[in-house]
PDB file of N, CA and C in Angstrom:
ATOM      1  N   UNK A   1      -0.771  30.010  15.937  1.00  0.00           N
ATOM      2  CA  UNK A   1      -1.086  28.665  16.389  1.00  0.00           C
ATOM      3  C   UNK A   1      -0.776  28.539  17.881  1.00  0.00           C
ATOM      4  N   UNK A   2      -1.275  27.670  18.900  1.00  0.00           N
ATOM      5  CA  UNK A   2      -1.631  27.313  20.197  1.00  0.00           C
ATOM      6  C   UNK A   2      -0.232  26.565  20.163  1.00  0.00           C
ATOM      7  N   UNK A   3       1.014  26.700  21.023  1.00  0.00           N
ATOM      8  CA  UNK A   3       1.609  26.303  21.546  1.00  0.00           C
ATOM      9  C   UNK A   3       1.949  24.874  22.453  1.00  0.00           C
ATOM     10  N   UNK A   4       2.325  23.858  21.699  1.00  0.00           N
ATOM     11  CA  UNK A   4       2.256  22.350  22.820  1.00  0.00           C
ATOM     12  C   UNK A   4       1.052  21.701  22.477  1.00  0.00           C
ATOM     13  N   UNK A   5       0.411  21.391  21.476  1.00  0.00           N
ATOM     14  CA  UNK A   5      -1.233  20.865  21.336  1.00  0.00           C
ATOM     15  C   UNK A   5      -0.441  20.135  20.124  1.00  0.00           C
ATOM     16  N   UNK A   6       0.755  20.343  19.127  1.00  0.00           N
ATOM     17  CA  UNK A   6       0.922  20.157  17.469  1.00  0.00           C
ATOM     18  C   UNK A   6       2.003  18.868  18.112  1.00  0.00           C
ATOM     19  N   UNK A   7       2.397  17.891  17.390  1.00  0.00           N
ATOM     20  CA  UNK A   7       2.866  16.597  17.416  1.00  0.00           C
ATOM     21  C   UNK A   7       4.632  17.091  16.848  1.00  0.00           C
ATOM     22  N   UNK A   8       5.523  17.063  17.324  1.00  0.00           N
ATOM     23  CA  UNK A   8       6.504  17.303  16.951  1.00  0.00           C
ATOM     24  C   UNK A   8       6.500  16.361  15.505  1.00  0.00           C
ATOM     25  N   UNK A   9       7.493  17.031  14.128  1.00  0.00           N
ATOM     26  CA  UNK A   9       7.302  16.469  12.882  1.00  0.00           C
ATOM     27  C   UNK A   9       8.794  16.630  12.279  1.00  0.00           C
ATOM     28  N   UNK A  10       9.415  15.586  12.056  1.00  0.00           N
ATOM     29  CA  UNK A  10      10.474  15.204  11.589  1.00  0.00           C
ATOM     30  C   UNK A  10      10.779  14.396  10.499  1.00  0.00           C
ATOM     31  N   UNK A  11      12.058  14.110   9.519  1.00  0.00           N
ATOM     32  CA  UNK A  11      12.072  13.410   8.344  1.00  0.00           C
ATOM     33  C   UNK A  11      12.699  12.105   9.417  1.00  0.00           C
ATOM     34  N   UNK A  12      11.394  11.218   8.862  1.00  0.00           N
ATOM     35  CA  UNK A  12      11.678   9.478   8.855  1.00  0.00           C
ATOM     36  C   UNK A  12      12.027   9.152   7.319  1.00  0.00           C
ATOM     37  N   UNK A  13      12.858   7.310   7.589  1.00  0.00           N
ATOM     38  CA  UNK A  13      13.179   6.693   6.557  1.00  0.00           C
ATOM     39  C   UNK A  13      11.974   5.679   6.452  1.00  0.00           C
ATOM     40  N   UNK A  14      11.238   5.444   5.013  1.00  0.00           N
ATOM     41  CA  UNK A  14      10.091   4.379   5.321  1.00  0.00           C
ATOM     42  C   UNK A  14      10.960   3.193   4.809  1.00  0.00           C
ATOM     43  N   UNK A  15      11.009   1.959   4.756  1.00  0.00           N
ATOM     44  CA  UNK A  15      11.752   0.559   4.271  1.00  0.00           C
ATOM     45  C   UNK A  15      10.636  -0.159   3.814  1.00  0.00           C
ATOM     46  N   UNK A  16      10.642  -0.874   2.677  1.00  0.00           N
ATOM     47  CA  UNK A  16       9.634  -1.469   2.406  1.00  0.00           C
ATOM     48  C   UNK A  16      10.238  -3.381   2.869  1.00  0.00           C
ATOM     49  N   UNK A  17       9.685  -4.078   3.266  1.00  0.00           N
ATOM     50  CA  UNK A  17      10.137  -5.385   3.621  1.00  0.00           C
ATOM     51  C   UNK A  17      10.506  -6.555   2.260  1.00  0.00           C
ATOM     52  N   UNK A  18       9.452  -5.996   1.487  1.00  0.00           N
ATOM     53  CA  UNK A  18       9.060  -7.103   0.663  1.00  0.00           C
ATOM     54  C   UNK A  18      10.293  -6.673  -0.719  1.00  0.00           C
ATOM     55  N   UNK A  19      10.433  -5.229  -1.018  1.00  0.00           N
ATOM     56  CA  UNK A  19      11.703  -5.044  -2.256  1.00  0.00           C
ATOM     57  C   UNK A  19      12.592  -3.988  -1.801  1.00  0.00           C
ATOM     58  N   UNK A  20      12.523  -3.974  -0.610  1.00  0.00           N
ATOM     59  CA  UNK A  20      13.747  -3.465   0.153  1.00  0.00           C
ATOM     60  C   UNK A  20      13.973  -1.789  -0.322  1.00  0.00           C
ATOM     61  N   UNK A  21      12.951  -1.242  -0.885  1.00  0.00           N
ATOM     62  CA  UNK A  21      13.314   0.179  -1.175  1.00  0.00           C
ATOM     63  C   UNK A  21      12.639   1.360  -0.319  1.00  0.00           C
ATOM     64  N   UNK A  22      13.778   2.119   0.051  1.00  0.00           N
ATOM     65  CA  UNK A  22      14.041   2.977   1.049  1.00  0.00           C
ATOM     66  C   UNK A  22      13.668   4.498   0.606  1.00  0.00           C
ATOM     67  N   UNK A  23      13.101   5.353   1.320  1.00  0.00           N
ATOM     68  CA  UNK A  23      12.453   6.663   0.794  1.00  0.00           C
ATOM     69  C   UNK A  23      12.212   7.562   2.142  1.00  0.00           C
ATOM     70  N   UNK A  24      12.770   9.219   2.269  1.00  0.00           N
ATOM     71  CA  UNK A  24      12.814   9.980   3.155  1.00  0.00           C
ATOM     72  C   UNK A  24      11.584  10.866   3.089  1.00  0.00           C
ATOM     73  N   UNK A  25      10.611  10.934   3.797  1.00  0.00           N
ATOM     74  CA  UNK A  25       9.970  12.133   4.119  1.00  0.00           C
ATOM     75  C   UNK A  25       9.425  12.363   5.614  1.00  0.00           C
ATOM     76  N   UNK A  26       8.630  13.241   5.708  1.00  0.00           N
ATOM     77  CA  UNK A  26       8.115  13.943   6.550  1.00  0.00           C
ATOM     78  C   UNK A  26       7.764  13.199   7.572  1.00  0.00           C
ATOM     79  N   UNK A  27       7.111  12.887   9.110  1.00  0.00           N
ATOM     80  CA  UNK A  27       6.050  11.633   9.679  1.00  0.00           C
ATOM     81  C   UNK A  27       6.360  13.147  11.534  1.00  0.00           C
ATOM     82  N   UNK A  28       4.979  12.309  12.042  1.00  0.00           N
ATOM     83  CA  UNK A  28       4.948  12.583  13.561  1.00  0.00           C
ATOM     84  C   UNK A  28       5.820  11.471  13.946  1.00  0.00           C
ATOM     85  N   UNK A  29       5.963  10.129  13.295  1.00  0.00           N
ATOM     86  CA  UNK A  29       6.477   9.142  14.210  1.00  0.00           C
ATOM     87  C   UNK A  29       7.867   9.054  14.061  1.00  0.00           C
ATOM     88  N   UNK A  30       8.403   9.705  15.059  1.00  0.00           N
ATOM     89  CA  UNK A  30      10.062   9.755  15.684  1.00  0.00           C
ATOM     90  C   UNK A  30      10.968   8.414  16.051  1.00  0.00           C
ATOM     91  N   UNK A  31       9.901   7.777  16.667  1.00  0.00           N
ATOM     92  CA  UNK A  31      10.594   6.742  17.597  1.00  0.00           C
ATOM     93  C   UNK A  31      11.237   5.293  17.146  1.00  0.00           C
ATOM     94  N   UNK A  32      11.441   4.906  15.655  1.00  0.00           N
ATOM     95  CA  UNK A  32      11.829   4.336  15.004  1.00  0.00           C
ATOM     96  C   UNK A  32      13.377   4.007  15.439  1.00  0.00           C
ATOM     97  N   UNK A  33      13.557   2.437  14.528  1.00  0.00           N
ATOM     98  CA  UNK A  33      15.324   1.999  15.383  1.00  0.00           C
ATOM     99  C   UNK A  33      15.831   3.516  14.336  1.00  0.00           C
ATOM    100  N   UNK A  34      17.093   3.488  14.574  1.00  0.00           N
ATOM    101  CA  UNK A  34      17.797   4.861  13.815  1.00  0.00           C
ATOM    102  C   UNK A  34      18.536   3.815  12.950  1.00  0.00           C
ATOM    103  N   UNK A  35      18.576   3.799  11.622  1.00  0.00           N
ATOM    104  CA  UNK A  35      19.141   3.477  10.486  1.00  0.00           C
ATOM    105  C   UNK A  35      19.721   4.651   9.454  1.00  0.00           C
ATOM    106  N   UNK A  36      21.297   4.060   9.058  1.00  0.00           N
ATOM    107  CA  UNK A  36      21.647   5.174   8.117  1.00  0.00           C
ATOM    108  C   UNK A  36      21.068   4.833   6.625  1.00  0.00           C
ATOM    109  N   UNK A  37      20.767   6.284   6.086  1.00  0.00           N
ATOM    110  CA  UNK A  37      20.152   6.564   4.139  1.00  0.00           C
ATOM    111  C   UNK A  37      20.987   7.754   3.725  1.00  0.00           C
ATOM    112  N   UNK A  38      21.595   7.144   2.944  1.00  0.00           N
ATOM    113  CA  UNK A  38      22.555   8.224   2.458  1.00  0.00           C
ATOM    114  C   UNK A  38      23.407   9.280   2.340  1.00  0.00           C
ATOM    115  N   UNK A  39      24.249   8.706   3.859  1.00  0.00           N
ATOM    116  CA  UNK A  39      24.821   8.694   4.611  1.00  0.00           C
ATOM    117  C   UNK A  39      24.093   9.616   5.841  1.00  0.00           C
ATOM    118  N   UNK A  40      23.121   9.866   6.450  1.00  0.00           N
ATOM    119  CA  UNK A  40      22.534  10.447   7.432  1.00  0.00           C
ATOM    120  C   UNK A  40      21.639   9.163   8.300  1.00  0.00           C
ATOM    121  N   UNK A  41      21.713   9.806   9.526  1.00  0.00           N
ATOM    122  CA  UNK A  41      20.690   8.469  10.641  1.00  0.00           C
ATOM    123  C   UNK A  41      19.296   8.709  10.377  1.00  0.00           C
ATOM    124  N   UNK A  42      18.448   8.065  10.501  1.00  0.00           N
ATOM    125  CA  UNK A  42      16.829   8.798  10.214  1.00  0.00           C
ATOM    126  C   UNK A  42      16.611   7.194  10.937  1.00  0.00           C
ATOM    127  N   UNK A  43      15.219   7.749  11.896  1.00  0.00           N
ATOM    128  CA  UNK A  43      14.076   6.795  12.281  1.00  0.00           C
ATOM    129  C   UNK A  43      13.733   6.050  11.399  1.00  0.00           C
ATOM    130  N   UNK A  44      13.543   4.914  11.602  1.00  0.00           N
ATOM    131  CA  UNK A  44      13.194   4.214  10.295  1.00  0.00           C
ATOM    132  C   UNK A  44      11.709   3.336  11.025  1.00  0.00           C
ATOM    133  N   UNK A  45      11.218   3.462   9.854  1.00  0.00           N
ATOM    134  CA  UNK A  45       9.797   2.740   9.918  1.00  0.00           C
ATOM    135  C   UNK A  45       9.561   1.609   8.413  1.00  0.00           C
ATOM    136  N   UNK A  46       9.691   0.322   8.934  1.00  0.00           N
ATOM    137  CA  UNK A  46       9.160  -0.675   8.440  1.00  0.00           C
ATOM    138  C   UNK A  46       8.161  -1.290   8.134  1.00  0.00           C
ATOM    139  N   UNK A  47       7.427  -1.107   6.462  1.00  0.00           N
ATOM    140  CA  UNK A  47       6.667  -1.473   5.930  1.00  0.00           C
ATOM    141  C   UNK A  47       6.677  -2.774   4.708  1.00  0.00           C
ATOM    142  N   UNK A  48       5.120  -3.384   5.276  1.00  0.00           N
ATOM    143  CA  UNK A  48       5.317  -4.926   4.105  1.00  0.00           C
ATOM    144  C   UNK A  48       5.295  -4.713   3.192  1.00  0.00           C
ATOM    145  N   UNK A  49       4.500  -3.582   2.755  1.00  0.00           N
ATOM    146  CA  UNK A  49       4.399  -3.608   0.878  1.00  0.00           C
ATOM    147  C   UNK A  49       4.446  -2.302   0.744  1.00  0.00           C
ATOM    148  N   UNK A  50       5.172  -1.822  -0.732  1.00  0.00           N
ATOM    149  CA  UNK A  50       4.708  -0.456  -1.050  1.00  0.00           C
ATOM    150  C   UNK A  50       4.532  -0.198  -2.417  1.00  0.00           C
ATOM    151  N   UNK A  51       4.296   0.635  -2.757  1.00  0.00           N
ATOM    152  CA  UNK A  51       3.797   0.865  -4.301  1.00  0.00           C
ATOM    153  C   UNK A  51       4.334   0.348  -5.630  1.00  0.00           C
ATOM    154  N   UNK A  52       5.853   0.251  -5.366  1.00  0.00           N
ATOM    155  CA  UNK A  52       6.531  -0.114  -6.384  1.00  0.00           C
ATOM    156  C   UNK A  52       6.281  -1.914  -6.412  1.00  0.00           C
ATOM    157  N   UNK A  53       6.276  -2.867  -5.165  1.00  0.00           N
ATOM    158  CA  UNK A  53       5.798  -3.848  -5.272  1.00  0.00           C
ATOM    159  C   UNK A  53       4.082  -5.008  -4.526  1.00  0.00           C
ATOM    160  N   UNK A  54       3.659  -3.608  -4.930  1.00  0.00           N
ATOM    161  CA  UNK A  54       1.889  -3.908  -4.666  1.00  0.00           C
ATOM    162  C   UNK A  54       1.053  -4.368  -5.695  1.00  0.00           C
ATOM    163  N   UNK A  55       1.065  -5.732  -5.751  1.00  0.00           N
ATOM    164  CA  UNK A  55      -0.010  -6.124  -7.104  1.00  0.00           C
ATOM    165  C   UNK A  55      -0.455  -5.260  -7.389  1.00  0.00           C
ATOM    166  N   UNK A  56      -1.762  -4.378  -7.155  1.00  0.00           N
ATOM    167  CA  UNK A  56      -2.683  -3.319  -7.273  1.00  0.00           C
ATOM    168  C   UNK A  56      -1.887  -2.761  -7.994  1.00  0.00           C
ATOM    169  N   UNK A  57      -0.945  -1.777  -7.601  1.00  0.00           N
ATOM    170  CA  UNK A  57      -0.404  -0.752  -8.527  1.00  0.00           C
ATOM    171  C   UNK A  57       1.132  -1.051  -9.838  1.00  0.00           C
ATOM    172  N   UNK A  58       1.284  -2.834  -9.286  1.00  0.00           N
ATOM    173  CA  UNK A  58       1.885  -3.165 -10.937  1.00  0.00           C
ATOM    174  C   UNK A  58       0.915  -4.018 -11.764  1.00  0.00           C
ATOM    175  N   UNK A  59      -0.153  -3.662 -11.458  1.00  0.00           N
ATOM    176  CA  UNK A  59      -0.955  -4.726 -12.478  1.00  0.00           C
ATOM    177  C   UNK A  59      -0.805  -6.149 -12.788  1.00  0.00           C
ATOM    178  N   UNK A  60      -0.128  -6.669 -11.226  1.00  0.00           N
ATOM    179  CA  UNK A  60      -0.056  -8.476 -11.407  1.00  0.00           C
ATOM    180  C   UNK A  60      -1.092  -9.083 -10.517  1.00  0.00           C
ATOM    181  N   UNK A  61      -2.232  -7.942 -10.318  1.00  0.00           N
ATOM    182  CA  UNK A  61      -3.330  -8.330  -9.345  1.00  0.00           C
ATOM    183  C   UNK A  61      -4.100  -9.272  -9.939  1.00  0.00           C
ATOM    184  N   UNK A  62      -4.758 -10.747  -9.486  1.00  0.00           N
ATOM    185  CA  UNK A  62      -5.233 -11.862 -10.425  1.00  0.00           C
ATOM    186  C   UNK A  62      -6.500 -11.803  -9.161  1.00  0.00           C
ATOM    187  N   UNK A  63      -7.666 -11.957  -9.625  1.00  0.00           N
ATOM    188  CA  UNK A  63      -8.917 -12.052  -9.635  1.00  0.00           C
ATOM    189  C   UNK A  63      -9.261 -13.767  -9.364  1.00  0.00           C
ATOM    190  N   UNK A  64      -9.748 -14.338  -8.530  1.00  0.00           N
ATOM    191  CA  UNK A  64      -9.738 -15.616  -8.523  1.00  0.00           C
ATOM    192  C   UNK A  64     -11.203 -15.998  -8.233  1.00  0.00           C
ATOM    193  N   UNK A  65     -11.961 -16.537  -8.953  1.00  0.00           N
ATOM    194  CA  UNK A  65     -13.870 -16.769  -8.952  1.00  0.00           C
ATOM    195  C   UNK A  65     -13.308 -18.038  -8.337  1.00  0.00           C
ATOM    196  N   UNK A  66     -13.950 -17.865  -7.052  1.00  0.00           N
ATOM    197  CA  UNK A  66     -13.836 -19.009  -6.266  1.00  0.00           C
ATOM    198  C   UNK A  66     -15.589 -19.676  -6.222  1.00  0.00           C
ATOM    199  N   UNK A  67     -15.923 -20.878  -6.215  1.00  0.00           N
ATOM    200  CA  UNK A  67     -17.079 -21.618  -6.207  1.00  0.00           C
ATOM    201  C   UNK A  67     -18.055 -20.889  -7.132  1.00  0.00           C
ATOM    202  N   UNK A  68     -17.390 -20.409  -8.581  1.00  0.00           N
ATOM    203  CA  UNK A  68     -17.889 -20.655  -9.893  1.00  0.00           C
ATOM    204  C   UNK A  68     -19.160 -19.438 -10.079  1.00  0.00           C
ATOM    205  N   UNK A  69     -18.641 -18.225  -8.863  1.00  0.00           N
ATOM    206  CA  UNK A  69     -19.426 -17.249  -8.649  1.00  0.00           C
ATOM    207  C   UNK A  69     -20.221 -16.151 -10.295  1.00  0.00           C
ATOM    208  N   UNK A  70     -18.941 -16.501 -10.893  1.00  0.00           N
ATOM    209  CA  UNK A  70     -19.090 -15.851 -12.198  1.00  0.00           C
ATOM    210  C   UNK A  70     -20.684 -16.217 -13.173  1.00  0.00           C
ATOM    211  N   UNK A  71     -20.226 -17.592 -13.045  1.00  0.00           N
ATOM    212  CA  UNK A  71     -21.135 -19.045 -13.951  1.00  0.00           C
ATOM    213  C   UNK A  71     -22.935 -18.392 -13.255  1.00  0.00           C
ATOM    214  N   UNK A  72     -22.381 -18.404 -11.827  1.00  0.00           N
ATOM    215  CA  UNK A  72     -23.680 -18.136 -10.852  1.00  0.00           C
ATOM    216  C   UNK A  72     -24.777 -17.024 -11.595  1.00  0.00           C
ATOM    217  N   UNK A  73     -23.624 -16.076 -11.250  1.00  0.00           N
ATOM    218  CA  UNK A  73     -24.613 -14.910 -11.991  1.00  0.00           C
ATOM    219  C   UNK A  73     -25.206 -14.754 -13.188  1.00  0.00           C
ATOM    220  N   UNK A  74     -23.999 -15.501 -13.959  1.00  0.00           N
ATOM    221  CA  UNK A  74     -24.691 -15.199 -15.751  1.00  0.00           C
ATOM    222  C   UNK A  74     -25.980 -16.727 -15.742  1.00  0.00           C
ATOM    223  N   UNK A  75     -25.938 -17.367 -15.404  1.00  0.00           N
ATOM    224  CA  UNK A  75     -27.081 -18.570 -15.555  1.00  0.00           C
ATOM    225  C   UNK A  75     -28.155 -17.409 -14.707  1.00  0.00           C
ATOM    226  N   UNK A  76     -28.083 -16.675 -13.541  1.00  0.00           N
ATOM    227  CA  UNK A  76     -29.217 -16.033 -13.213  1.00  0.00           C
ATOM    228  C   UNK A  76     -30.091 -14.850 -13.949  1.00  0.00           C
ATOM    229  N   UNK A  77     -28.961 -13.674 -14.253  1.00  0.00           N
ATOM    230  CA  UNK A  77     -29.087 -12.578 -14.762  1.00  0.00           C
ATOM    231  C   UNK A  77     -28.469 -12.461 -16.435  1.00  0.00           C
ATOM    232  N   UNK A  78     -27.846 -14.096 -17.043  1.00  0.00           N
ATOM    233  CA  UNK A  78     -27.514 -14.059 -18.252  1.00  0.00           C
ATOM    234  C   UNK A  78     -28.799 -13.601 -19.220  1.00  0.00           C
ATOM    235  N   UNK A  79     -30.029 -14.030 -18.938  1.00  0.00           N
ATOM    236  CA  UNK A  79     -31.349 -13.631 -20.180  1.00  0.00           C
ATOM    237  C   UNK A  79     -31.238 -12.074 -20.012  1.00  0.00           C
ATOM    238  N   UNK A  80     -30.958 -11.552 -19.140  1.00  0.00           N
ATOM    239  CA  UNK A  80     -31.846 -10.443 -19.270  1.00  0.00           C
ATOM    240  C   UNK A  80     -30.194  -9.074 -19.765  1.00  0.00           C
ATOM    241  N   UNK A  81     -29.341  -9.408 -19.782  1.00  0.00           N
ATOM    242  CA  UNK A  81     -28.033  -8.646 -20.421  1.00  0.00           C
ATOM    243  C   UNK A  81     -27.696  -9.603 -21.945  1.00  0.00           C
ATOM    244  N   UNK A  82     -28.179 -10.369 -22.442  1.00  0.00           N
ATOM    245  CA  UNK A  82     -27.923 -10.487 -24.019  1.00  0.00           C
ATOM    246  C   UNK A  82     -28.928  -9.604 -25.072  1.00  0.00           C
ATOM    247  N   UNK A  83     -27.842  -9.474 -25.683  1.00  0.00           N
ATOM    248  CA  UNK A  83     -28.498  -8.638 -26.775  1.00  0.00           C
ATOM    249  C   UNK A  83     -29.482  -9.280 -28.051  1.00  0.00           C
ATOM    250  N   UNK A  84     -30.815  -8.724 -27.938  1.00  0.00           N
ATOM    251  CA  UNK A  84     -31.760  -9.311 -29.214  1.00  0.00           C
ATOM    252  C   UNK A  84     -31.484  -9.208 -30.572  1.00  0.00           C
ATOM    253  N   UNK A  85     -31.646 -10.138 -31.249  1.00  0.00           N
ATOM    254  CA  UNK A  85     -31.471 -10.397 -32.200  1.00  0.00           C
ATOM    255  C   UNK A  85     -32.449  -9.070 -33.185  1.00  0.00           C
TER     256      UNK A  85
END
């Protein structure tokens, strides 16, 4: 490999904002305040949401038909998706 072209790569701490849980891996981005994780300093990088509290991935994601979009379609395209008798 080419010498001085590669991004120096170090273990950051990520923080999630929203349930406060903390996790070490890999990142290019160094420059983070320095916060201690278990008992060591690590860059820390602050994030709003993460997996453990992301609607999407706990399944409290709610779907909201705003101006009755649902109603819209089935009065348009309802004849032609029911099943004949």
């Amino acid at each position: 490999m080419k010498k001085g072209i590669h991004p120096t790569c170090g273990l950051v701490q990520f923080r999630c904002a929203s349930c406060n849980t903390r996790w070490v891996t890999t990142s290019t981005k160094l420059d983070g305040r320095m916060e201690e994780f278990e008992g060591k300093q690590y860059p820390t990088m602050v994030l709003e949401t993460c997996s453990n509290c992301h609607p999407f991935f706990t399944d409290k994601q709610t779907f909201i038909d705003t101006a009755g979009r649902v109603e819209k379609y089935q009065r348009r395209f309802g004849k032609f998706t029911e099943k004949k008798p």
